[in-house]
PDB file of N, CA and C in Angstrom:
ATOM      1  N   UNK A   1      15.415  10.778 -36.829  1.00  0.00           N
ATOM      2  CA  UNK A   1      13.995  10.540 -36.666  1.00  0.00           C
ATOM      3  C   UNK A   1      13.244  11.632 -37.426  1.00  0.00           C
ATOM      4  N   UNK A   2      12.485  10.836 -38.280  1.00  0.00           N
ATOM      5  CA  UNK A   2      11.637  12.440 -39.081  1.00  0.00           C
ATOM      6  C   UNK A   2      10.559  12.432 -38.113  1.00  0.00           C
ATOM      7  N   UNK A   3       9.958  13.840 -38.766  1.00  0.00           N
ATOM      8  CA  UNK A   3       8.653  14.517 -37.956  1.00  0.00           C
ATOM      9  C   UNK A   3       7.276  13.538 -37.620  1.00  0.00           C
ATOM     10  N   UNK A   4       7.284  12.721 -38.516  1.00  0.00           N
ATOM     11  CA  UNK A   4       6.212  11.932 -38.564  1.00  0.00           C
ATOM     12  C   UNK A   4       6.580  11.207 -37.470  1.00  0.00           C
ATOM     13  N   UNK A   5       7.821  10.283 -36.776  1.00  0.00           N
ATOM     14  CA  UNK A   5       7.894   9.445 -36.077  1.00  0.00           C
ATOM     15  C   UNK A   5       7.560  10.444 -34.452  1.00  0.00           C
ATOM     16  N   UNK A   6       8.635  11.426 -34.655  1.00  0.00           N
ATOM     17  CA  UNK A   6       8.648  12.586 -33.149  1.00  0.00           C
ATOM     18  C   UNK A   6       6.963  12.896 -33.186  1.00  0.00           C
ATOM     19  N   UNK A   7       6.105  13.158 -33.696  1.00  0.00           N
ATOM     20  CA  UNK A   7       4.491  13.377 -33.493  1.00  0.00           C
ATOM     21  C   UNK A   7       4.102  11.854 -32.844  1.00  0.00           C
ATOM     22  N   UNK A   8       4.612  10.801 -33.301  1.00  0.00           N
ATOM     23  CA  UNK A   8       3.576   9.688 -33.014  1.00  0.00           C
ATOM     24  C   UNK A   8       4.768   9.353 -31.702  1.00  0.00           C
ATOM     25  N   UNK A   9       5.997   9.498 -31.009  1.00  0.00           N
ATOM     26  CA  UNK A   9       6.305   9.779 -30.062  1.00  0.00           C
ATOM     27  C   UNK A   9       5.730  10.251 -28.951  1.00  0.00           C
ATOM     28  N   UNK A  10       5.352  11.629 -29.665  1.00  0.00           N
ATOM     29  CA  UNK A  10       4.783  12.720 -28.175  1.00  0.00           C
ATOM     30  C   UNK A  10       3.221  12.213 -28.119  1.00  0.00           C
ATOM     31  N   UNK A  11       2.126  11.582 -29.438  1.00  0.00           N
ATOM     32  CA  UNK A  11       1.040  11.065 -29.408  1.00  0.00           C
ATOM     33  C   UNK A  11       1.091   9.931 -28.201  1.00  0.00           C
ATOM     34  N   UNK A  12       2.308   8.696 -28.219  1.00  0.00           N
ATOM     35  CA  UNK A  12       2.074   7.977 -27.323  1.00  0.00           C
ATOM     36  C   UNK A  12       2.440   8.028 -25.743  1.00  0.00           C
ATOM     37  N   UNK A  13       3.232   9.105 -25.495  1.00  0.00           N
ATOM     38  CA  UNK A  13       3.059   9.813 -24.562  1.00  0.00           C
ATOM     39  C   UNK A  13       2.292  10.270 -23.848  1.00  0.00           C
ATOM     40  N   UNK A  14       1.838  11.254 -24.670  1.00  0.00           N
ATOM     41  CA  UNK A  14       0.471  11.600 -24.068  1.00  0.00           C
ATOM     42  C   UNK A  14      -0.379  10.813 -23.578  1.00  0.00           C
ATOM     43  N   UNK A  15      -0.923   9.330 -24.539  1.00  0.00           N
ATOM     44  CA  UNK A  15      -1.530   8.553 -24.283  1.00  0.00           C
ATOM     45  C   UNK A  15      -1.187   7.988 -23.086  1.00  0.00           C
ATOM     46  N   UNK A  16       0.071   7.655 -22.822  1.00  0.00           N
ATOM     47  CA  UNK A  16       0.291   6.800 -21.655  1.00  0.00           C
ATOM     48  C   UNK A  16       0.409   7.484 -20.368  1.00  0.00           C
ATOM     49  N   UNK A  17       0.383   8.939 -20.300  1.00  0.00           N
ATOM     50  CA  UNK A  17       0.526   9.702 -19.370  1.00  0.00           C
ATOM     51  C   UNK A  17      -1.213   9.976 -18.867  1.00  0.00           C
ATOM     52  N   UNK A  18      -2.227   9.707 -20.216  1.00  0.00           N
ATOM     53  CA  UNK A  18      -3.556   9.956 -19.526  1.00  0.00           C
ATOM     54  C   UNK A  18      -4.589   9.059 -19.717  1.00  0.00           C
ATOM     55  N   UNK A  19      -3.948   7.918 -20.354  1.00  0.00           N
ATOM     56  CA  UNK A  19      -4.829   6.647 -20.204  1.00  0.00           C
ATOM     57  C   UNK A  19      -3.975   4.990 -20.227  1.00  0.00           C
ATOM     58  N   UNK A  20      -3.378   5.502 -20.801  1.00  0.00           N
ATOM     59  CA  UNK A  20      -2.597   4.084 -20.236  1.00  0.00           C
ATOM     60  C   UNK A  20      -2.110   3.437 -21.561  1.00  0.00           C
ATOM     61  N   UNK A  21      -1.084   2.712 -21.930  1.00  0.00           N
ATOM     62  CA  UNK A  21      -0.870   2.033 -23.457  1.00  0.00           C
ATOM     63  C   UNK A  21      -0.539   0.532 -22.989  1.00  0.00           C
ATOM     64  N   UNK A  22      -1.500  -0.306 -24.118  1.00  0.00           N
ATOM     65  CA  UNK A  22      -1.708  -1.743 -24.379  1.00  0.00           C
ATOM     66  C   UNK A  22      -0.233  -2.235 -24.459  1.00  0.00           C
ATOM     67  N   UNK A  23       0.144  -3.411 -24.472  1.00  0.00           N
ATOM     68  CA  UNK A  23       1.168  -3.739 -24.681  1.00  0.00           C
ATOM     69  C   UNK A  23       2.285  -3.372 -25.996  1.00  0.00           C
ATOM     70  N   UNK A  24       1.231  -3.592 -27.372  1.00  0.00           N
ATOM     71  CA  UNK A  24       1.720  -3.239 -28.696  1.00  0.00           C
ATOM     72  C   UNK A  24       1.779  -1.626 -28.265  1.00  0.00           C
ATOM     73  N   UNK A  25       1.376  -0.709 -28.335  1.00  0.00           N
ATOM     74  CA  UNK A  25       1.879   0.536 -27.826  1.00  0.00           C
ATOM     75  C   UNK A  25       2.798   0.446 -26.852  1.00  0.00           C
ATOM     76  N   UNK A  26       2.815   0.152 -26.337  1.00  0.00           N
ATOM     77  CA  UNK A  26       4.221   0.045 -25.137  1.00  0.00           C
ATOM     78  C   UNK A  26       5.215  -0.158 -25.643  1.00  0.00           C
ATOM     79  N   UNK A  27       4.691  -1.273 -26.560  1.00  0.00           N
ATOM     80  CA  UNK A  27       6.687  -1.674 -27.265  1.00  0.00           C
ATOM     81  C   UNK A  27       6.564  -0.674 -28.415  1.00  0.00           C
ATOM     82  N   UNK A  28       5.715  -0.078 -28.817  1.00  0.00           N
ATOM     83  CA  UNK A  28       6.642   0.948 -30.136  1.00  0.00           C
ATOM     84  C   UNK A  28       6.989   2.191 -29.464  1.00  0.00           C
ATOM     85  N   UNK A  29       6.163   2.470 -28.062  1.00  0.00           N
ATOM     86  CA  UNK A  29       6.831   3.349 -27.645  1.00  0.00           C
ATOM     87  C   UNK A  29       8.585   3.460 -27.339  1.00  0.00           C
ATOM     88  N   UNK A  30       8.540   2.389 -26.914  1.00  0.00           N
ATOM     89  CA  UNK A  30       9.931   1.818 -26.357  1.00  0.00           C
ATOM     90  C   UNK A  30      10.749   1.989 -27.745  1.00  0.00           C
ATOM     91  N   UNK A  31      10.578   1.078 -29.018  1.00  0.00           N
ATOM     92  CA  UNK A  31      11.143   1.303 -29.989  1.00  0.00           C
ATOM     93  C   UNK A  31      11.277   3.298 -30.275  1.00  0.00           C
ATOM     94  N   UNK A  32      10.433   3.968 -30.395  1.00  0.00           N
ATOM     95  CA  UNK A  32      10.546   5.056 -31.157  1.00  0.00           C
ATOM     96  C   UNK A  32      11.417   5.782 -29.664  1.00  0.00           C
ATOM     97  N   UNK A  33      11.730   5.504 -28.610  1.00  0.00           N
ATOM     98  CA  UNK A  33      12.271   6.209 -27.720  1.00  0.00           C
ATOM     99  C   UNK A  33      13.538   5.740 -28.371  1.00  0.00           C
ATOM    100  N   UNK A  34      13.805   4.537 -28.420  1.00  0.00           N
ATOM    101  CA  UNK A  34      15.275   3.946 -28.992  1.00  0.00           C
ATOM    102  C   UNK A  34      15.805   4.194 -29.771  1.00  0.00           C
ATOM    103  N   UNK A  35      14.959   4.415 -30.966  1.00  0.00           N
ATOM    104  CA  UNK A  35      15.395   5.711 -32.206  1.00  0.00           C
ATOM    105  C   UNK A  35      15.758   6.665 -32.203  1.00  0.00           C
ATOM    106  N   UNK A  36      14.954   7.145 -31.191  1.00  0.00           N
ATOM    107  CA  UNK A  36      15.282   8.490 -30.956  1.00  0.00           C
ATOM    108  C   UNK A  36      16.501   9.000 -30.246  1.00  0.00           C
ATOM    109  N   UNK A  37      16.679   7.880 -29.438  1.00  0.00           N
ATOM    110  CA  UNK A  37      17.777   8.585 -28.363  1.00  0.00           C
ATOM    111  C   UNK A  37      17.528   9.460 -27.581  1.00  0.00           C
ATOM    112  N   UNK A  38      16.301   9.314 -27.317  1.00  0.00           N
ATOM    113  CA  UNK A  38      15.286  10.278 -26.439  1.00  0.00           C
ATOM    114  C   UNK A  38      15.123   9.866 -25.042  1.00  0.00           C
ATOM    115  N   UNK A  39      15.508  10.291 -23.831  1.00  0.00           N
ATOM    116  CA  UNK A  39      15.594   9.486 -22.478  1.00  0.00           C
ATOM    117  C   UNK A  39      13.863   9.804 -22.299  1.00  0.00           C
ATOM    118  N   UNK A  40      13.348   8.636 -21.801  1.00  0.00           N
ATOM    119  CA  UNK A  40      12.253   8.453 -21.168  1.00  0.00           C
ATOM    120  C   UNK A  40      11.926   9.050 -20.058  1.00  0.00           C
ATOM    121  N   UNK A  41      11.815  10.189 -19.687  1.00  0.00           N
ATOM    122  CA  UNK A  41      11.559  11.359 -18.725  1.00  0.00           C
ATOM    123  C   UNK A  41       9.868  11.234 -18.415  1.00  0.00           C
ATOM    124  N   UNK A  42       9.401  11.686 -17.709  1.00  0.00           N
ATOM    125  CA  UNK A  42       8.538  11.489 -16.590  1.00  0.00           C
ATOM    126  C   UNK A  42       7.356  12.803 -17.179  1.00  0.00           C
ATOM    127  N   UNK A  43       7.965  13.596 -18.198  1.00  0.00           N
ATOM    128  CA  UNK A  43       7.513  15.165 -18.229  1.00  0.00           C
ATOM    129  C   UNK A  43       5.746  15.172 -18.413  1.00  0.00           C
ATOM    130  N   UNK A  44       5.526  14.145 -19.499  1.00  0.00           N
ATOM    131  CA  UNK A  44       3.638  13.933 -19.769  1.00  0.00           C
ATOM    132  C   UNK A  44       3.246  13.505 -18.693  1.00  0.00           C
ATOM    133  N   UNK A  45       3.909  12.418 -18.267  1.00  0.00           N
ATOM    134  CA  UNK A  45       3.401  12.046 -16.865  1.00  0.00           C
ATOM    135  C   UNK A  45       2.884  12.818 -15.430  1.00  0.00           C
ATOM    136  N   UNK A  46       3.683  13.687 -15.286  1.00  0.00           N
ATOM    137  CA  UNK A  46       3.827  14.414 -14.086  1.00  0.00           C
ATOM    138  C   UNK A  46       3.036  15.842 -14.530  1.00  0.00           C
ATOM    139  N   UNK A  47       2.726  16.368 -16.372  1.00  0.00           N
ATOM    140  CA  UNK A  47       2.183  17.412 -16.139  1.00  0.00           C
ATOM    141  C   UNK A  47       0.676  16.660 -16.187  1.00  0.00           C
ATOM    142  N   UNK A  48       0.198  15.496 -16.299  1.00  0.00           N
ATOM    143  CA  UNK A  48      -1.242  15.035 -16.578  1.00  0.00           C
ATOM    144  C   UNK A  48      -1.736  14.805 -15.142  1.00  0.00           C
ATOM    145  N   UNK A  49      -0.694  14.566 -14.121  1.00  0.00           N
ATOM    146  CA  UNK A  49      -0.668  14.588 -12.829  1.00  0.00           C
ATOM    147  C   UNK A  49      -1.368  15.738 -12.272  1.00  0.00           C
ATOM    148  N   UNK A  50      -0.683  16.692 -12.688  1.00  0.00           N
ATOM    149  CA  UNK A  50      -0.085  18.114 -11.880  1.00  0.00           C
ATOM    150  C   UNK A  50      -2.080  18.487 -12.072  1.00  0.00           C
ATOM    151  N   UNK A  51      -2.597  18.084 -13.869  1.00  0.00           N
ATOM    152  CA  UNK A  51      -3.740  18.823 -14.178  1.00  0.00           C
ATOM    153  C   UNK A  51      -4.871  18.018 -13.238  1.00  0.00           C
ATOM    154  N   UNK A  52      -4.194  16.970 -13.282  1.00  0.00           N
ATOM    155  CA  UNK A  52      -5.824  15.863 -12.265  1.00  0.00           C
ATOM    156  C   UNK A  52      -5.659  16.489 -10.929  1.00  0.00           C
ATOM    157  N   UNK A  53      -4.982  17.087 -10.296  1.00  0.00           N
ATOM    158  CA  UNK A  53      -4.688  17.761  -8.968  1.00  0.00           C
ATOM    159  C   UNK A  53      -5.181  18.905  -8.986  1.00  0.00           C
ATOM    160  N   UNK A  54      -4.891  19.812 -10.093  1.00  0.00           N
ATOM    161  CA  UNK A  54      -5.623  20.941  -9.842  1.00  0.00           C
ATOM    162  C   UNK A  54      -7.236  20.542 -10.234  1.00  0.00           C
ATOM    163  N   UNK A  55      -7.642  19.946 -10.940  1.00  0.00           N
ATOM    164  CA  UNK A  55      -8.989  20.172 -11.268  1.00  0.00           C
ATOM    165  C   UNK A  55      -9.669  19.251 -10.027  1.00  0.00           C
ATOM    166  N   UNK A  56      -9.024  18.817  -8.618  1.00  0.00           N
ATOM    167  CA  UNK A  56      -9.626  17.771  -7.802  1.00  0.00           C
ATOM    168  C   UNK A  56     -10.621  18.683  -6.844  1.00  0.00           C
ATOM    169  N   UNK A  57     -10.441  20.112  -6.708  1.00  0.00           N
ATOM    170  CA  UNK A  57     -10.928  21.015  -6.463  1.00  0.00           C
ATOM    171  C   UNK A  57     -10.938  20.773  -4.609  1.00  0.00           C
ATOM    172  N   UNK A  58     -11.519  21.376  -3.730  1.00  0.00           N
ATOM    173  CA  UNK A  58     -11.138  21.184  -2.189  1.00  0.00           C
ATOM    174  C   UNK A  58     -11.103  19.634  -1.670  1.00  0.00           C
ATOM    175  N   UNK A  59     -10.035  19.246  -1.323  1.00  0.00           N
ATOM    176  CA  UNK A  59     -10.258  17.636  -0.993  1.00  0.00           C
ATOM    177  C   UNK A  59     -10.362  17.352   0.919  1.00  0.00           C
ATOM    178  N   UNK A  60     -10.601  16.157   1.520  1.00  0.00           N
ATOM    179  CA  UNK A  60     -11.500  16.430   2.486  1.00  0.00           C
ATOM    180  C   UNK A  60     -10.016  16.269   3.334  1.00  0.00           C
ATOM    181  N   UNK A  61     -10.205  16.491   4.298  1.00  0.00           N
ATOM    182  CA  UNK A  61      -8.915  15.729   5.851  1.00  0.00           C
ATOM    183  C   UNK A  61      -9.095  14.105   5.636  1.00  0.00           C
ATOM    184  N   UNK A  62      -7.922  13.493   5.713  1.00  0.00           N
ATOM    185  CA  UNK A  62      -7.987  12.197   5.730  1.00  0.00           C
ATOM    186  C   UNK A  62      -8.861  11.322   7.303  1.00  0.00           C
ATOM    187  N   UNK A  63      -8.968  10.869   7.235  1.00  0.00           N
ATOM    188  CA  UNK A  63     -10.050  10.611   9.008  1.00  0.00           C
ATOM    189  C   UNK A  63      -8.556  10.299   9.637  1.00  0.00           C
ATOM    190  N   UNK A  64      -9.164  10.157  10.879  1.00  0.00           N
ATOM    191  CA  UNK A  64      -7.584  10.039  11.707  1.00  0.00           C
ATOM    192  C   UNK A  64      -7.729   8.643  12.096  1.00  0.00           C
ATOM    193  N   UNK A  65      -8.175   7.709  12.004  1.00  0.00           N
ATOM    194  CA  UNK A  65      -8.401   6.610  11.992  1.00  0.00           C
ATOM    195  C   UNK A  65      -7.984   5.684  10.444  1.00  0.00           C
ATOM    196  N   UNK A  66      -8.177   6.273   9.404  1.00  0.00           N
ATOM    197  CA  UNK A  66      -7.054   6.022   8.483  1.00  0.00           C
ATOM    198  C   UNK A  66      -5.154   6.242   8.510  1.00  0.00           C
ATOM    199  N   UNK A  67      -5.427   7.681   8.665  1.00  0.00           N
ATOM    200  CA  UNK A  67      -4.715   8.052   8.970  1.00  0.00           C
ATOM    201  C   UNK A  67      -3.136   7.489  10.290  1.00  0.00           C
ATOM    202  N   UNK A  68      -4.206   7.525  11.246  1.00  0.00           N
ATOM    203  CA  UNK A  68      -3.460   6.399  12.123  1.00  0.00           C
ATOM    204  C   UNK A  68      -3.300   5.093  11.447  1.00  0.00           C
ATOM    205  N   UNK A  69      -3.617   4.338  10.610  1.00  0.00           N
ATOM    206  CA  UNK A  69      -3.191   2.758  10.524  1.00  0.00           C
ATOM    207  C   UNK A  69      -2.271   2.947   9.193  1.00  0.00           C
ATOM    208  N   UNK A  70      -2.566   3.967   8.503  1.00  0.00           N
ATOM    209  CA  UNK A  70      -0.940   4.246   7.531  1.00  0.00           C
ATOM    210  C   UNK A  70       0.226   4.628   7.895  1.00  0.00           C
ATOM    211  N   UNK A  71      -0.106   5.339   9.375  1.00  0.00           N
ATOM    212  CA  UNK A  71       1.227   5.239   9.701  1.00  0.00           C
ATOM    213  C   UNK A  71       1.850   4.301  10.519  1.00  0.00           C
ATOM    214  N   UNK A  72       0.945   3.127  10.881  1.00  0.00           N
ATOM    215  CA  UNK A  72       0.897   2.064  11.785  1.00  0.00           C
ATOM    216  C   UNK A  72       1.744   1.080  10.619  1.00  0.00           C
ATOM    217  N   UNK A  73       1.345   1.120   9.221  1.00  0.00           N
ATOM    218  CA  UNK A  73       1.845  -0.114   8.627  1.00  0.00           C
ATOM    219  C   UNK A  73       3.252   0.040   7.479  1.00  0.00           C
ATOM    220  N   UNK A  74       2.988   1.768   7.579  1.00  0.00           N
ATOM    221  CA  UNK A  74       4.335   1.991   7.390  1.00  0.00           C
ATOM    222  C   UNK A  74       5.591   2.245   8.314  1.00  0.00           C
ATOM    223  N   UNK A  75       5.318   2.367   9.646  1.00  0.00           N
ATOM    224  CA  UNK A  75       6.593   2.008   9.863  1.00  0.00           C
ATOM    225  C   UNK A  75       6.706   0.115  10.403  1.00  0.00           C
ATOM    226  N   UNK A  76       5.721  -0.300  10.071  1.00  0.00           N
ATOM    227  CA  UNK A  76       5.744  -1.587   9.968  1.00  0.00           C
ATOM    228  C   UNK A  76       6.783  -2.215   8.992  1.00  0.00           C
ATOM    229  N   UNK A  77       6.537  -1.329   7.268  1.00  0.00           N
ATOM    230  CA  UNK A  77       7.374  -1.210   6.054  1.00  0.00           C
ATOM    231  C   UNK A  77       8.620  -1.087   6.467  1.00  0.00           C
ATOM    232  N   UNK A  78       8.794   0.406   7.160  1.00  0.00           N
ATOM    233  CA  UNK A  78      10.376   0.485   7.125  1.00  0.00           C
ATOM    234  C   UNK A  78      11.020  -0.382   7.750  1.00  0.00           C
ATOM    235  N   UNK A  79      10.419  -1.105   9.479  1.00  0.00           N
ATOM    236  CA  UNK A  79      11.179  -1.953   9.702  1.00  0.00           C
ATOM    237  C   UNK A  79      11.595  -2.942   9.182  1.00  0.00           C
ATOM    238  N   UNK A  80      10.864  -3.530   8.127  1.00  0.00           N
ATOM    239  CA  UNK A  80      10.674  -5.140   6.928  1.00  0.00           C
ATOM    240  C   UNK A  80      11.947  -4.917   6.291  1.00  0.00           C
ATOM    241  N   UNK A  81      12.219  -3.232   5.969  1.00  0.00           N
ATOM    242  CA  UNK A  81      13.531  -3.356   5.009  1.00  0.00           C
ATOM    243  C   UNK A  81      14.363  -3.593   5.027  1.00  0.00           C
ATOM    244  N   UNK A  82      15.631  -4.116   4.290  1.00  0.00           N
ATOM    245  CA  UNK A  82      16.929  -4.486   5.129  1.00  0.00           C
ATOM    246  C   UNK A  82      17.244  -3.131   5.823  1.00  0.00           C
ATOM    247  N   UNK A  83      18.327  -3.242   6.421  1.00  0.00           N
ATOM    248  CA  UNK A  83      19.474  -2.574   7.183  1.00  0.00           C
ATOM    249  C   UNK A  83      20.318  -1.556   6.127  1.00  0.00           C
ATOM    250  N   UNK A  84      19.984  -0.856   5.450  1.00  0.00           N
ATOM    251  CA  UNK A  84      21.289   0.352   4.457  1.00  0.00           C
ATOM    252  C   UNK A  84      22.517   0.393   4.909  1.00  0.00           C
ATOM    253  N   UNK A  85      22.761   0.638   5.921  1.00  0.00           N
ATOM    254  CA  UNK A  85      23.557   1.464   6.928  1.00  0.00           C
ATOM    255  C   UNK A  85      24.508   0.298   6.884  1.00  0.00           C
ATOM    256  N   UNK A  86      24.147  -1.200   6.987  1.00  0.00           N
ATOM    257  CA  UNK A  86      25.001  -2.052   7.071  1.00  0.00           C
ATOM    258  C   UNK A  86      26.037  -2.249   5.522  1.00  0.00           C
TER     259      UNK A  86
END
């Protein structure tokens, strides 16, 4: 892979880690990962994450009335799932 392709690599990366890529970007991403032999790792993703978290600045207590019905419908979830264990 020359330099030109690894730049427009880490370009669509980026992109998709902080705005999102159209379909035609999606598939050349996919292609230039395939070229590359480059595993599709999470790394733009999770540091564009990491920056929207810090810049969210003091965030509030969830109400406990939310709070209570997420945990009302998740273990609603876990029971829905099969059985593992079996």
């Amino acid at each position: 892979m020359n330099a030109r392709d690894r730049a427009r690599l880490e370009e669509l990366l980026v992109d998709r880690a902080t705005q999102g890529l159209d379909g035609v970007a999606a598939e050349e991403l996919r292609a230039l990962l395939v070229a590359s032999s480059r595993i599709d790792d999470d790394g733009f993703d999770l540091a564009a994450a990491a920056v929207e978290l810090a810049m969210l600045g003091e965030l509030e207590e969830m109400p406990p009335s939310v709070r209570n019905r997420l945990r009302l419908r998740g273990r609603e979830w876990v029971r829905s799932m099969p059985n593992r264990d079996a």
